[in-house]
C-alpha atoms as a PDB file:
ATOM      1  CA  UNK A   1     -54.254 -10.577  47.798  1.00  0.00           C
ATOM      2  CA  UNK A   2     -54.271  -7.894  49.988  1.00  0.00           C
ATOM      3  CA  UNK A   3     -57.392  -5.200  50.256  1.00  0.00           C
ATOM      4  CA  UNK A   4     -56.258  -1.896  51.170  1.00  0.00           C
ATOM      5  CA  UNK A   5     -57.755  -0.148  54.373  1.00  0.00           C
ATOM      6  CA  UNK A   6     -59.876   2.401  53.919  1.00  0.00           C
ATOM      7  CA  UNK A   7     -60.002   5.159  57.125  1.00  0.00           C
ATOM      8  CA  UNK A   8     -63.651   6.220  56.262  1.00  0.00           C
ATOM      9  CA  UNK A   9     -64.103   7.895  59.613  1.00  0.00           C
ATOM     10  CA  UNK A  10     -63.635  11.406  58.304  1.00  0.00           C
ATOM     11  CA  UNK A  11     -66.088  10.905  55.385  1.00  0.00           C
ATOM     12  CA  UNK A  12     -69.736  11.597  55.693  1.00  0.00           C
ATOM     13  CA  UNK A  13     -71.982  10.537  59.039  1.00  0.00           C
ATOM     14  CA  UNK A  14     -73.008   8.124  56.438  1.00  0.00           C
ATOM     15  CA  UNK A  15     -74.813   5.076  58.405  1.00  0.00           C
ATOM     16  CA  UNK A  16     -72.645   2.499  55.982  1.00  0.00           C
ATOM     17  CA  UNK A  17     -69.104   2.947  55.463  1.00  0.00           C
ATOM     18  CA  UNK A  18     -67.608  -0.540  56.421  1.00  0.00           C
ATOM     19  CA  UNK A  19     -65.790  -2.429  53.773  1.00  0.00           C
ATOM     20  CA  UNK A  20     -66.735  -5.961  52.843  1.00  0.00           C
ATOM     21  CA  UNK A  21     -65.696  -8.503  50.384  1.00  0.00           C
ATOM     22  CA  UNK A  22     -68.424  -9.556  47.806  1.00  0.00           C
ATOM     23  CA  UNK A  23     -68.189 -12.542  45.388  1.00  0.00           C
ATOM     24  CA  UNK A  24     -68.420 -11.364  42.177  1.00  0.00           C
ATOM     25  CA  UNK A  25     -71.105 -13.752  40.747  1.00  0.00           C
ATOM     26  CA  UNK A  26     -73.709 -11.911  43.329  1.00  0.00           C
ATOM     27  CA  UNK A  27     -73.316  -8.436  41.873  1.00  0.00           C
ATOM     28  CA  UNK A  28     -75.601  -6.989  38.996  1.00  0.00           C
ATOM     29  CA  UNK A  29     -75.298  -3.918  37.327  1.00  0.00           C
ATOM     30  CA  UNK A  30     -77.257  -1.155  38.480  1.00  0.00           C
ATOM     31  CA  UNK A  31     -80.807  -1.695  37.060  1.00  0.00           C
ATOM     32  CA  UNK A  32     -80.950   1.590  35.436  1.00  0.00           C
ATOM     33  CA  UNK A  33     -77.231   2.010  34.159  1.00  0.00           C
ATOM     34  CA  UNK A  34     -77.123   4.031  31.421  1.00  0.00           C
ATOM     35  CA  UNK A  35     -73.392   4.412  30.670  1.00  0.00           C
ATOM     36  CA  UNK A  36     -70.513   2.885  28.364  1.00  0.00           C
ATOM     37  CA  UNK A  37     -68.500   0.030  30.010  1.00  0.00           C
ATOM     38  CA  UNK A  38     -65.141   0.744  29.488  1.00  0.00           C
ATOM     39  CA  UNK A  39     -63.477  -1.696  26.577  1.00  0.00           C
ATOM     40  CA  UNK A  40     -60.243  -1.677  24.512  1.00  0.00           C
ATOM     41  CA  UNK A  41     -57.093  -0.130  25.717  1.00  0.00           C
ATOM     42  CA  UNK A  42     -58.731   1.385  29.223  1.00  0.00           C
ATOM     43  CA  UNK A  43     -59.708  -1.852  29.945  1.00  0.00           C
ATOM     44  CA  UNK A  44     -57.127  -3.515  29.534  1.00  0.00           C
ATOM     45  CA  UNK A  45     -54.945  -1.052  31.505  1.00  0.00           C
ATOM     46  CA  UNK A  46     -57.323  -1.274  34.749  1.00  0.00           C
ATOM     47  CA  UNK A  47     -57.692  -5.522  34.358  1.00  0.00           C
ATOM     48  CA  UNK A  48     -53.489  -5.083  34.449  1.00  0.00           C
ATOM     49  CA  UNK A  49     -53.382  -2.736  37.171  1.00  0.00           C
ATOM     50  CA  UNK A  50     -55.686  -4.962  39.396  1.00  0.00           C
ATOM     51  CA  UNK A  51     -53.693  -8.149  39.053  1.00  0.00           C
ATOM     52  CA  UNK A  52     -50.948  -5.942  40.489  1.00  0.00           C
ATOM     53  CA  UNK A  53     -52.303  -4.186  42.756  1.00  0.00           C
ATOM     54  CA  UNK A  54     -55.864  -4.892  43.554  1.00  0.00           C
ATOM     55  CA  UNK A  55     -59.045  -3.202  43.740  1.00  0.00           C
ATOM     56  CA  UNK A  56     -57.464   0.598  45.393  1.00  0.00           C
ATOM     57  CA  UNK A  57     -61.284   1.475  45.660  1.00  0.00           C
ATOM     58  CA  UNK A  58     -64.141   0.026  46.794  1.00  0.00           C
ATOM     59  CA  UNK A  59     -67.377  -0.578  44.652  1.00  0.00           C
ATOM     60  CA  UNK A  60     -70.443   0.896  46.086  1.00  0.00           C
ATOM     61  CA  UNK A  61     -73.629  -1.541  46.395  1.00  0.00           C
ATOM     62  CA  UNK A  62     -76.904  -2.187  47.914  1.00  0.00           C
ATOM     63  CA  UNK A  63     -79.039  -5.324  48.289  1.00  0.00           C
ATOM     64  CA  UNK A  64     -81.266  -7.010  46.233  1.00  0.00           C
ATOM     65  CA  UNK A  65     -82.833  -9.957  46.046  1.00  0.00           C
ATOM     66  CA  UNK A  66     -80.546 -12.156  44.959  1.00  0.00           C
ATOM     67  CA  UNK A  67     -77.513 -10.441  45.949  1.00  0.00           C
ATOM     68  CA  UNK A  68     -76.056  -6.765  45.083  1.00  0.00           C
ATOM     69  CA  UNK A  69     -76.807  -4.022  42.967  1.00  0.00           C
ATOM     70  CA  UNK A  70     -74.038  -2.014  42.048  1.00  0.00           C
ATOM     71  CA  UNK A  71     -74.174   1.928  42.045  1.00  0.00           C
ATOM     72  CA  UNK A  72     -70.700   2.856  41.954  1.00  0.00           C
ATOM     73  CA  UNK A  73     -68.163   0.867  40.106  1.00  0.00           C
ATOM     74  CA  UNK A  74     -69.329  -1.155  37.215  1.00  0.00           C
ATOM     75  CA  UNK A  75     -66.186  -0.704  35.734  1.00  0.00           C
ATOM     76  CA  UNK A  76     -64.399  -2.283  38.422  1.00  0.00           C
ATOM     77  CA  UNK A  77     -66.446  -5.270  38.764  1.00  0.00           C
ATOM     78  CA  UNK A  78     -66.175  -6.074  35.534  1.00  0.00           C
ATOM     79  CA  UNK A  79     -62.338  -5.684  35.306  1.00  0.00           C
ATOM     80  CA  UNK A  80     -61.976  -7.664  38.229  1.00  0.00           C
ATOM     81  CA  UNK A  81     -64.446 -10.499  36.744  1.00  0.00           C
ATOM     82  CA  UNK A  82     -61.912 -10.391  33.845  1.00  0.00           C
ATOM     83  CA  UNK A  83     -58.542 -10.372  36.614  1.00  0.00           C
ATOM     84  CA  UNK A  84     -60.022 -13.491  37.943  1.00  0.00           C
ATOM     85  CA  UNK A  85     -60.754 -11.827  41.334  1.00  0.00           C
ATOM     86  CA  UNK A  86     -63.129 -14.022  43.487  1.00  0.00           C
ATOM     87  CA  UNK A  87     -64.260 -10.853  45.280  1.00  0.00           C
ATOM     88  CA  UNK A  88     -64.579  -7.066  44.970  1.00  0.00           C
ATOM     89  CA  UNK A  89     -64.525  -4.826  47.921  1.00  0.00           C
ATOM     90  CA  UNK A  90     -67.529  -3.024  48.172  1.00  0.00           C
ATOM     91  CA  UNK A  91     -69.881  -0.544  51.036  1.00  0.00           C
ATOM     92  CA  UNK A  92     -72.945  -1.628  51.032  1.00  0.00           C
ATOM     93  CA  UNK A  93     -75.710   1.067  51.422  1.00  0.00           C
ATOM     94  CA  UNK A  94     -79.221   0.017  52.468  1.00  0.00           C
ATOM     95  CA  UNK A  95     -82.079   2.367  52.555  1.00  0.00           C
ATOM     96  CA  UNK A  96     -81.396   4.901  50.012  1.00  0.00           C
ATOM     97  CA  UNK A  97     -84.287   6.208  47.625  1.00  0.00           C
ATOM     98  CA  UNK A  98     -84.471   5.266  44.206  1.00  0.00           C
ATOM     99  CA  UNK A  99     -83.430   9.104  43.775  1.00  0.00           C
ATOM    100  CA  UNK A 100     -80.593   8.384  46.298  1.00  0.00           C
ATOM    101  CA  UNK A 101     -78.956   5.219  44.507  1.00  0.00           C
ATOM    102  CA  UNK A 102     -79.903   7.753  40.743  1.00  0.00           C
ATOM    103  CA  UNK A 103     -77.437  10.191  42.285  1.00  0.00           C
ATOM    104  CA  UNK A 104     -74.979   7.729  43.371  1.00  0.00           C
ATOM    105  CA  UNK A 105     -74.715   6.618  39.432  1.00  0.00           C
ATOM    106  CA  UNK A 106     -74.593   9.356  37.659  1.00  0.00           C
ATOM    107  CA  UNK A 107     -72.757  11.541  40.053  1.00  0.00           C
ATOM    108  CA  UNK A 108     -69.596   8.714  40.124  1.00  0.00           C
ATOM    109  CA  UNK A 109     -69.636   8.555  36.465  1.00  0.00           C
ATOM    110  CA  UNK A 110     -69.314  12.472  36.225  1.00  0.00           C
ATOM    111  CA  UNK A 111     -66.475  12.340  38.563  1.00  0.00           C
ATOM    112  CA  UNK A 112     -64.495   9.903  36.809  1.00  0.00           C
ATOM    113  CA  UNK A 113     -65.776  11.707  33.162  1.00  0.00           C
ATOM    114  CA  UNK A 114     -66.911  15.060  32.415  1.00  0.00           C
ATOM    115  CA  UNK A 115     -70.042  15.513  30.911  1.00  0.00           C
ATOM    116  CA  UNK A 116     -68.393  16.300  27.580  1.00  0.00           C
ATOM    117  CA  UNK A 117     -66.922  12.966  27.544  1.00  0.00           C
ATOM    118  CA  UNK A 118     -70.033  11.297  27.388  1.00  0.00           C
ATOM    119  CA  UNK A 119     -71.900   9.728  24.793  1.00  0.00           C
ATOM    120  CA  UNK A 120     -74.464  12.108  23.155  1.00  0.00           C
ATOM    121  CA  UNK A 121     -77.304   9.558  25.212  1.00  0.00           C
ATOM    122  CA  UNK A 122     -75.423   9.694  28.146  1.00  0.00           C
ATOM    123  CA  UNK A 123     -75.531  12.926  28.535  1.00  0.00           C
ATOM    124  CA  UNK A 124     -79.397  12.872  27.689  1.00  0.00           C
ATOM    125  CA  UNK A 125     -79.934  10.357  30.577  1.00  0.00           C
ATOM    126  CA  UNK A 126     -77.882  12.678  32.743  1.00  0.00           C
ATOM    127  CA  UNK A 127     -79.664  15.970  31.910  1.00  0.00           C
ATOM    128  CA  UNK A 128     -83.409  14.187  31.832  1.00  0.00           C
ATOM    129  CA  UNK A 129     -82.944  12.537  35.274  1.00  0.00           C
ATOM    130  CA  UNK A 130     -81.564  15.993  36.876  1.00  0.00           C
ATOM    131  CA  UNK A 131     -84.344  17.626  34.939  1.00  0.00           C
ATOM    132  CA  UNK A 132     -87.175  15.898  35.980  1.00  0.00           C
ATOM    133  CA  UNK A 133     -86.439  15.571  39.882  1.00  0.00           C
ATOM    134  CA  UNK A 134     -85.964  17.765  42.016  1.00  0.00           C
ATOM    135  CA  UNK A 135     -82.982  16.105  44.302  1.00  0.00           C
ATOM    136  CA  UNK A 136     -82.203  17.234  47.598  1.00  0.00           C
ATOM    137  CA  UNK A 137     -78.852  19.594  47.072  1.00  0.00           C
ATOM    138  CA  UNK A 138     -77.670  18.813  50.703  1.00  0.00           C
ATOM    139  CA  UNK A 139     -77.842  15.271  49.778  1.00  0.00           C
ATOM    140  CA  UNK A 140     -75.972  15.335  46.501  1.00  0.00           C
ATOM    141  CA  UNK A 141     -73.082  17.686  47.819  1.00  0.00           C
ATOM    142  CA  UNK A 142     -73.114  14.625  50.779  1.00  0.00           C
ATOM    143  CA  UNK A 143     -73.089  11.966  48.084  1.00  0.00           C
ATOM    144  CA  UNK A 144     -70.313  13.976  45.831  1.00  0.00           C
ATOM    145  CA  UNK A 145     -67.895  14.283  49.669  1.00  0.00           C
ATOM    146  CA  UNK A 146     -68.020  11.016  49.882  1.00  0.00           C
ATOM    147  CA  UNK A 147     -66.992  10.079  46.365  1.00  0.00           C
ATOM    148  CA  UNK A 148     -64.454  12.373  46.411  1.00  0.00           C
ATOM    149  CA  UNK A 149     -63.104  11.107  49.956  1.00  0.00           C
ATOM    150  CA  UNK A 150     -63.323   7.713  48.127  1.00  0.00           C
ATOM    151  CA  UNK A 151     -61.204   8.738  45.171  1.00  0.00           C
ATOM    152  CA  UNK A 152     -58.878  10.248  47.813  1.00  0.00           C
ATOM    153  CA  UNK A 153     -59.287   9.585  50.979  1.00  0.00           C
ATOM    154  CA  UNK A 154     -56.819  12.446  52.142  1.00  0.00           C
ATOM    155  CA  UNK A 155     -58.714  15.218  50.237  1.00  0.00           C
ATOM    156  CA  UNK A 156     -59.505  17.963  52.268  1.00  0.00           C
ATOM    157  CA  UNK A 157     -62.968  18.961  52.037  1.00  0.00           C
ATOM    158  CA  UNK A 158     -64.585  21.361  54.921  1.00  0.00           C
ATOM    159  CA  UNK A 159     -68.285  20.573  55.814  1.00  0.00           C
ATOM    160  CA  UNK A 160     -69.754  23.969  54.898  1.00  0.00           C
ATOM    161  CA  UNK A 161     -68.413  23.834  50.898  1.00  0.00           C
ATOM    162  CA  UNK A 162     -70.999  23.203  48.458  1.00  0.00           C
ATOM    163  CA  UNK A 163     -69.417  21.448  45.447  1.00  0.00           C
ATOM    164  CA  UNK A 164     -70.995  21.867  41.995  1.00  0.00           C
ATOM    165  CA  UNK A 165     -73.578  24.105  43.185  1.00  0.00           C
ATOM    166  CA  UNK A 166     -76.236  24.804  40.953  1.00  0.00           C
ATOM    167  CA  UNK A 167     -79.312  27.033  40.922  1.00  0.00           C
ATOM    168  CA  UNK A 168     -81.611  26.983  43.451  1.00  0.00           C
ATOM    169  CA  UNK A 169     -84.322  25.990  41.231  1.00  0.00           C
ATOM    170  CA  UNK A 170     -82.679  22.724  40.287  1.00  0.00           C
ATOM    171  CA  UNK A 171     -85.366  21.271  37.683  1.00  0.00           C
ATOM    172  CA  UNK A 172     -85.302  24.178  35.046  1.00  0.00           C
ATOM    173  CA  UNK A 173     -83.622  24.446  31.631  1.00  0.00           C
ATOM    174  CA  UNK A 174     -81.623  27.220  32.673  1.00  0.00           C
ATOM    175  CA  UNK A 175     -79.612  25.430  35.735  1.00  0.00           C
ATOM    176  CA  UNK A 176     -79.209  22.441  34.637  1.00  0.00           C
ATOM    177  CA  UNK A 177     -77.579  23.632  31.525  1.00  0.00           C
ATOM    178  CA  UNK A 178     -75.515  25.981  33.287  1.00  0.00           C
ATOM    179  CA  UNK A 179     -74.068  23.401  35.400  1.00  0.00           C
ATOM    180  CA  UNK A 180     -73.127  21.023  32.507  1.00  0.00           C
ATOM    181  CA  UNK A 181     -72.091  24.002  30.446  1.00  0.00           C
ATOM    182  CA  UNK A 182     -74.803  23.965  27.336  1.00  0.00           C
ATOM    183  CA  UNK A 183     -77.204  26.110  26.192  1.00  0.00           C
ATOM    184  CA  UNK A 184     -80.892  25.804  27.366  1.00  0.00           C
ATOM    185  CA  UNK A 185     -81.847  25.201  23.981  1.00  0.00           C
ATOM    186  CA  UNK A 186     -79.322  21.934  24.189  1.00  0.00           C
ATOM    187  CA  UNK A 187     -81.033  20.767  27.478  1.00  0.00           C
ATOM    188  CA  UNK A 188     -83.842  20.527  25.589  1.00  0.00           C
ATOM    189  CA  UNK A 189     -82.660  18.973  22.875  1.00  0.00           C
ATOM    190  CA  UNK A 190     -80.881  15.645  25.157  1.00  0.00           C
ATOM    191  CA  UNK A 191     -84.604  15.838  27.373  1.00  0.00           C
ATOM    192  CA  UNK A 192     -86.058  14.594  23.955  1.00  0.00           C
ATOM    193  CA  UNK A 193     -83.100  12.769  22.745  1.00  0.00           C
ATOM    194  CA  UNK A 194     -83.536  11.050  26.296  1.00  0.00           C
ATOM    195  CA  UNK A 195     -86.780   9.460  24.959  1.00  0.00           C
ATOM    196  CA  UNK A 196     -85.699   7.965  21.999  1.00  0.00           C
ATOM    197  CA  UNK A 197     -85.544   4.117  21.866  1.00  0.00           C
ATOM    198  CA  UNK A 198     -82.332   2.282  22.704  1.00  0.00           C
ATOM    199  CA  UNK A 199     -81.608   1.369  18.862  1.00  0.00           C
ATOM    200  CA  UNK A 200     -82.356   5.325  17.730  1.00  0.00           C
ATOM    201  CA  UNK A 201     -79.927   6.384  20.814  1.00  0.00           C
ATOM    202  CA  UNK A 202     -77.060   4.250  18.750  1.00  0.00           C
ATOM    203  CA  UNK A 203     -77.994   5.982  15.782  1.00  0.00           C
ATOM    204  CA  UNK A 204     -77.487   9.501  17.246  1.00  0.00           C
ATOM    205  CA  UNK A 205     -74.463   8.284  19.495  1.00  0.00           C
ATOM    206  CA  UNK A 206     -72.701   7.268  15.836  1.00  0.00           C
ATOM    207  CA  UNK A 207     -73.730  10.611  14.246  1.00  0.00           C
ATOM    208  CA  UNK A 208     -75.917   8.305  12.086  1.00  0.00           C
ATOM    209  CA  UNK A 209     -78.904  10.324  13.064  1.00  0.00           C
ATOM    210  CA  UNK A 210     -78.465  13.943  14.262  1.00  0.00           C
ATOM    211  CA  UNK A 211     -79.693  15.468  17.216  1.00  0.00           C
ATOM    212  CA  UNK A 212     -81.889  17.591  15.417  1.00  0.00           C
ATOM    213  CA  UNK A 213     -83.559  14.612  13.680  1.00  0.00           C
ATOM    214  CA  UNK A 214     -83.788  12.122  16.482  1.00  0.00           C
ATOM    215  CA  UNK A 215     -85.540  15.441  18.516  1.00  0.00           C
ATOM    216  CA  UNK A 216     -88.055  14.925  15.809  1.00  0.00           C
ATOM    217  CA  UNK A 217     -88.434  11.419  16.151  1.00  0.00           C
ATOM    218  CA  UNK A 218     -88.761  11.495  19.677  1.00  0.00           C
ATOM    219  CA  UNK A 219     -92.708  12.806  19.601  1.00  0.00           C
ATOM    220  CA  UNK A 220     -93.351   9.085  18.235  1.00  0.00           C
ATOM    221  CA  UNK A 221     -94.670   6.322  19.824  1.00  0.00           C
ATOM    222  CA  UNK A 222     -91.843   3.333  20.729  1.00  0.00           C
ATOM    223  CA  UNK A 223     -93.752   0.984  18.034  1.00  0.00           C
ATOM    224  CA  UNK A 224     -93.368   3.335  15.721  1.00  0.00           C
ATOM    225  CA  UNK A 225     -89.879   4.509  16.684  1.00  0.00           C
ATOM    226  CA  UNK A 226     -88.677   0.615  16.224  1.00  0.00           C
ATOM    227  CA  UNK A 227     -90.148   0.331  12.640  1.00  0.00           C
ATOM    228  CA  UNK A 228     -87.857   3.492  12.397  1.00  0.00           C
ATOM    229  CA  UNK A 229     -85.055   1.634  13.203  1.00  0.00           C
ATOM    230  CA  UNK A 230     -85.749  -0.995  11.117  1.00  0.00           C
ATOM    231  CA  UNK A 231     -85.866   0.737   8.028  1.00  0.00           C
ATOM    232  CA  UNK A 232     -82.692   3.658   9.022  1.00  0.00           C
ATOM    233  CA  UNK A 233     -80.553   0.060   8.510  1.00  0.00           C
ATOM    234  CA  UNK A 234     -81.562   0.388   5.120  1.00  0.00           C
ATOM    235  CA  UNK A 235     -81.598   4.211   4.387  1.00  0.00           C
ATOM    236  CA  UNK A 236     -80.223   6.823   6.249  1.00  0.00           C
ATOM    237  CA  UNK A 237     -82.828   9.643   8.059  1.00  0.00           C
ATOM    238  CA  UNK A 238     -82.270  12.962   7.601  1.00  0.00           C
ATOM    239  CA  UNK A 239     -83.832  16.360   8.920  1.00  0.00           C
ATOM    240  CA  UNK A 240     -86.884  16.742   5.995  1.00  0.00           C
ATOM    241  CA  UNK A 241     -87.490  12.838   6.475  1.00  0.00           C
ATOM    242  CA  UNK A 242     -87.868  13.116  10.171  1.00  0.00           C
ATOM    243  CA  UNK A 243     -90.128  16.108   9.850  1.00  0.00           C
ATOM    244  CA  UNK A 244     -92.433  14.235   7.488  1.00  0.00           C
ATOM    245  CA  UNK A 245     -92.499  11.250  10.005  1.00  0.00           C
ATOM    246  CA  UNK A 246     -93.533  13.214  12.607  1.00  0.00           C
ATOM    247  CA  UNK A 247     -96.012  15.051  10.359  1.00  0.00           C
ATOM    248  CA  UNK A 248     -97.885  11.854   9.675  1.00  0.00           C
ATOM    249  CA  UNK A 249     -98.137  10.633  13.219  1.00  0.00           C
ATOM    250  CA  UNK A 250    -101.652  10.485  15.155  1.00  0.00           C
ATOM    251  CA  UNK A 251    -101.825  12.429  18.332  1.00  0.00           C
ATOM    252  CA  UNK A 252    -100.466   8.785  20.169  1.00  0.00           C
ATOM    253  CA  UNK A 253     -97.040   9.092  17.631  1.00  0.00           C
ATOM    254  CA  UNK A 254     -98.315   5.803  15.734  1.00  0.00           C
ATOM    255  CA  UNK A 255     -97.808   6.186  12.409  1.00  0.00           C
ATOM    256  CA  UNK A 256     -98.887   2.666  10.030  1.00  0.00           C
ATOM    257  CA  UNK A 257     -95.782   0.772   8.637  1.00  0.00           C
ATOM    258  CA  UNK A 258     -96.368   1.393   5.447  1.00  0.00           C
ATOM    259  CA  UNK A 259     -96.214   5.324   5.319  1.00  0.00           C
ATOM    260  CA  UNK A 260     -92.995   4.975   7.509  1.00  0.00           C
ATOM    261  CA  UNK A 261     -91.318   2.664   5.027  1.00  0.00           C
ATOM    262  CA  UNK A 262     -92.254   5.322   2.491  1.00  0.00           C
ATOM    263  CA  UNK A 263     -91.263   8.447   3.602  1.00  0.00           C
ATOM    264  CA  UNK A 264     -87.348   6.539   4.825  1.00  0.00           C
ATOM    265  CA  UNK A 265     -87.063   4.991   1.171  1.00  0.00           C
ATOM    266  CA  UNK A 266     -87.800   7.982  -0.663  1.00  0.00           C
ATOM    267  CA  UNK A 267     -90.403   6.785  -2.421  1.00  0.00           C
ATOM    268  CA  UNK A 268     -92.843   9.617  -1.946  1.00  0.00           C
ATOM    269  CA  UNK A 269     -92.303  12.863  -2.391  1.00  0.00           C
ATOM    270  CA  UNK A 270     -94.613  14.084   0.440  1.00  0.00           C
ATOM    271  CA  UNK A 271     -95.926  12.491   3.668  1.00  0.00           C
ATOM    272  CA  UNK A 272     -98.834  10.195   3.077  1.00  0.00           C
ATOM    273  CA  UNK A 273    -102.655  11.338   4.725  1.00  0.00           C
ATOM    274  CA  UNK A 274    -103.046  10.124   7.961  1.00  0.00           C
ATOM    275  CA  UNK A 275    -105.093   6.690   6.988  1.00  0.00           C
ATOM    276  CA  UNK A 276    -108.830   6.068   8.197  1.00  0.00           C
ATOM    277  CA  UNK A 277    -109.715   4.053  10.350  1.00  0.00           C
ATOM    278  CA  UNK A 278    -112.981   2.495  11.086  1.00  0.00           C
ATOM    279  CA  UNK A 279    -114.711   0.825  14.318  1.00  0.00           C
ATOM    280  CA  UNK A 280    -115.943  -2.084  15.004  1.00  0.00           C
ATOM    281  CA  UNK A 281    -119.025  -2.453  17.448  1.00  0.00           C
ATOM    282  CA  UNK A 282    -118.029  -4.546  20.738  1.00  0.00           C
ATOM    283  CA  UNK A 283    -121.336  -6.700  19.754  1.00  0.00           C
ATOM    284  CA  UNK A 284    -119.570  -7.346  16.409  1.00  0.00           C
ATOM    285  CA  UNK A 285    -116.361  -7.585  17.624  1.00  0.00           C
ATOM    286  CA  UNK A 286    -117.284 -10.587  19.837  1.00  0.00           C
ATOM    287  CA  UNK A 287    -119.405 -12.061  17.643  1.00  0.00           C
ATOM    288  CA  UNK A 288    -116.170 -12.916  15.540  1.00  0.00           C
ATOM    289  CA  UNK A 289    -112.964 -12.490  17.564  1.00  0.00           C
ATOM    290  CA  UNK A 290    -111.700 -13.590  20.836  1.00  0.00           C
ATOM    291  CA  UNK A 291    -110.090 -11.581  23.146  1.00  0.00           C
ATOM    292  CA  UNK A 292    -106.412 -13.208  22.178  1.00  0.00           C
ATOM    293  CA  UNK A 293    -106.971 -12.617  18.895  1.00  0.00           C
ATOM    294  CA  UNK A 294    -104.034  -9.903  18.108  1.00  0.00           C
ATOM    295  CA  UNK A 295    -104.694  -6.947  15.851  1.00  0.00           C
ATOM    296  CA  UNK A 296    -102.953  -8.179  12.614  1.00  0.00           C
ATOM    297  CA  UNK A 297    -104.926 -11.641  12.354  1.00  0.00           C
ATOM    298  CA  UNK A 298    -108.374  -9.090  12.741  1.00  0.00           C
ATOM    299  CA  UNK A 299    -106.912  -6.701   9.856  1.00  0.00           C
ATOM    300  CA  UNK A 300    -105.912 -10.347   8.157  1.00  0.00           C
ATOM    301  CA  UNK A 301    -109.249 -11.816   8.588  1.00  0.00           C
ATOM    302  CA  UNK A 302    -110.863  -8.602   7.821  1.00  0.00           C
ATOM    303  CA  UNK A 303    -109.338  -7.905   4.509  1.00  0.00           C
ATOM    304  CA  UNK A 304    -110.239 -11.690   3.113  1.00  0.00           C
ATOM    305  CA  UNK A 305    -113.922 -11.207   4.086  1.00  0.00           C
ATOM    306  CA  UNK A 306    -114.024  -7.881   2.266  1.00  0.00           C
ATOM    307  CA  UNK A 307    -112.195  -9.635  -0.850  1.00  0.00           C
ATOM    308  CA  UNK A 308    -114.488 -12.703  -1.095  1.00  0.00           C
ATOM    309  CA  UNK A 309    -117.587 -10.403  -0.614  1.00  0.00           C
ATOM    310  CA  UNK A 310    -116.404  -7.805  -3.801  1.00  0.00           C
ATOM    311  CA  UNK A 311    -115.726 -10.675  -5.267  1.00  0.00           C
ATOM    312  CA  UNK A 312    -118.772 -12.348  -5.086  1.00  0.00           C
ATOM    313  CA  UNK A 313    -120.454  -9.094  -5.886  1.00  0.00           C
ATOM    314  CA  UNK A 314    -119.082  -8.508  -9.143  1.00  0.00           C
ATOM    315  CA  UNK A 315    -120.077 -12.382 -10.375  1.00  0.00           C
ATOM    316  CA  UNK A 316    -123.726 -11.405  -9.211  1.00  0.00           C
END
């Protein structure tokens, strides 16, 4: 099968630009990929179209140990995986930042989907990664020419226009959201989303969880956030429950099992006090436990001694 040519020569001064044939078995998904794999019908169309016709575009890499990390064009690989393609054409860059290759992702998947056609997480990853760094404009409108020169390599594109310009103070509220078109108050709202755990994520992408809700479970820990997703596959978690979780949280966001699994089921009215806890002396402590001892065989071991000696108490 045929690759087409690519005349790259008018695209960016970009140090890597020549095409090269990859096997498919050495490239892995970017390790930070946050977005949907296409499935179902779209799939199906691009697996068809590159039987026909090939791979029009090429994939965007750079190396790892091991072989190839892919920044642009997950989709592809994976279609062409499915069309039986040995290979996938691919640039391979070498030397970008870990900002760099982050800009490469997410700007490729805004390109070929706008930011309302994302997932509700998606577009939290998007907003909390533009958020939180402050990337180089000149580089991104570089990075956005050359996608765009990749999409269509006849585009006309002079080298003084600024494409999706944004505010010169990049890492605020107010600029990101008025480049993605939402409110500063919805910025926000996807930073936090942005920090829920994967399972929680699902639950808002579904509409399972709102976005108001999951904000509110964002403030706790992980561990406590996955005992939250244990028990939302039993009862659903509205606004007042979420609240009350992240009432009863400790400054860390740990809340104990057992007051989670009572404010989800409904079983309590109100949030349960914050339990006490007490310490155990490091003389104590390793006069009894060894350091791999884990924290619920101490509470385990704990408890019995404090039954046997009550016990023992009330015979005397």
């Amino acid at each position: 099968m045929n690759t087409p040519q690519f005349d790259l020569g008018t695209m960016l001064s970009a140090p890597q630009t020549a095409i090269q044939q990859i096997p498919c078995d050495q490239l892995h998904p970017y390790h930070n990929h946050k977005f949907e794999l296409y499935s179902g019908e779209r799939l199906e169309d691009m697996v068809a179209s590159i039987k026909e016709n090939g791979v029009l575009s090429p994939i965007i890499v750079q190396p790892i140990e091991g072989g190839y990390e892919i920044l642009i064009g997950h989709n592809r690989w994976n279609a062409s995986k499915l069309a039986g393609l040995p290979t996938v054409p691919a640039i391979v860059k070498t030397g970008l930042t870990e900002d760099e290759a982050e800009m490469y992702v997410i700007e490729s998947n805004l390109i070929q989907r706008s930011f309302s056609d994302l997932k509700i997480s998606e577009q939290a990853a998007v907003v909390a990664s533009r958020h939180s760094k402050m990337f180089s404009p000149g580089k991104r409108n570089d990075i956005i020419r050359e996608l765009t020169l990749l999409e269509n390599p006849n585009a006309e594109i002079s080298g003084d226009t600024t494409l999706n310009p944004v505010g010169s103070k990049l890492d605020t509220s107010e600029s990101v959201g008025k480049e993605y078109g939402v409110s500063k108050g919805s910025v926000v709202r996807l930073i936090r989303i942005n920090k829920l755990i994967d399972e929680l994520k699902a639950l808002v992408d579904s509409g399972e969880l709102s976005i108001r809700a999951g904000v509110e479970l964002s403030f706790l820990s992980e561990d406590t956030q996955a005992v939250v997703a244990e028990c939302a596959e039993e009862s659903k978690i509205d606004m007042k429950k979420a609240k009350m979780l992240r009432a009863s949280a400790d400054d860390e966001g740990n809340i104990e099992r057992y007051t989670v699994e009572s404010i989800i089921s409904g079983e309590d009215g109100e949030a349960k006090p914050k339990p006490k806890s007490v310490k155990i002396s490091n003389d104590t402590y390793t006069k009894y436990f060894s350091d791999g001892v884990k924290a619920k065989e101490i509470t385990e071991t704990i408890e019995k001694a404090l039954a046997f000696y009550f016990e023992n108490m009330e015979e005397n």
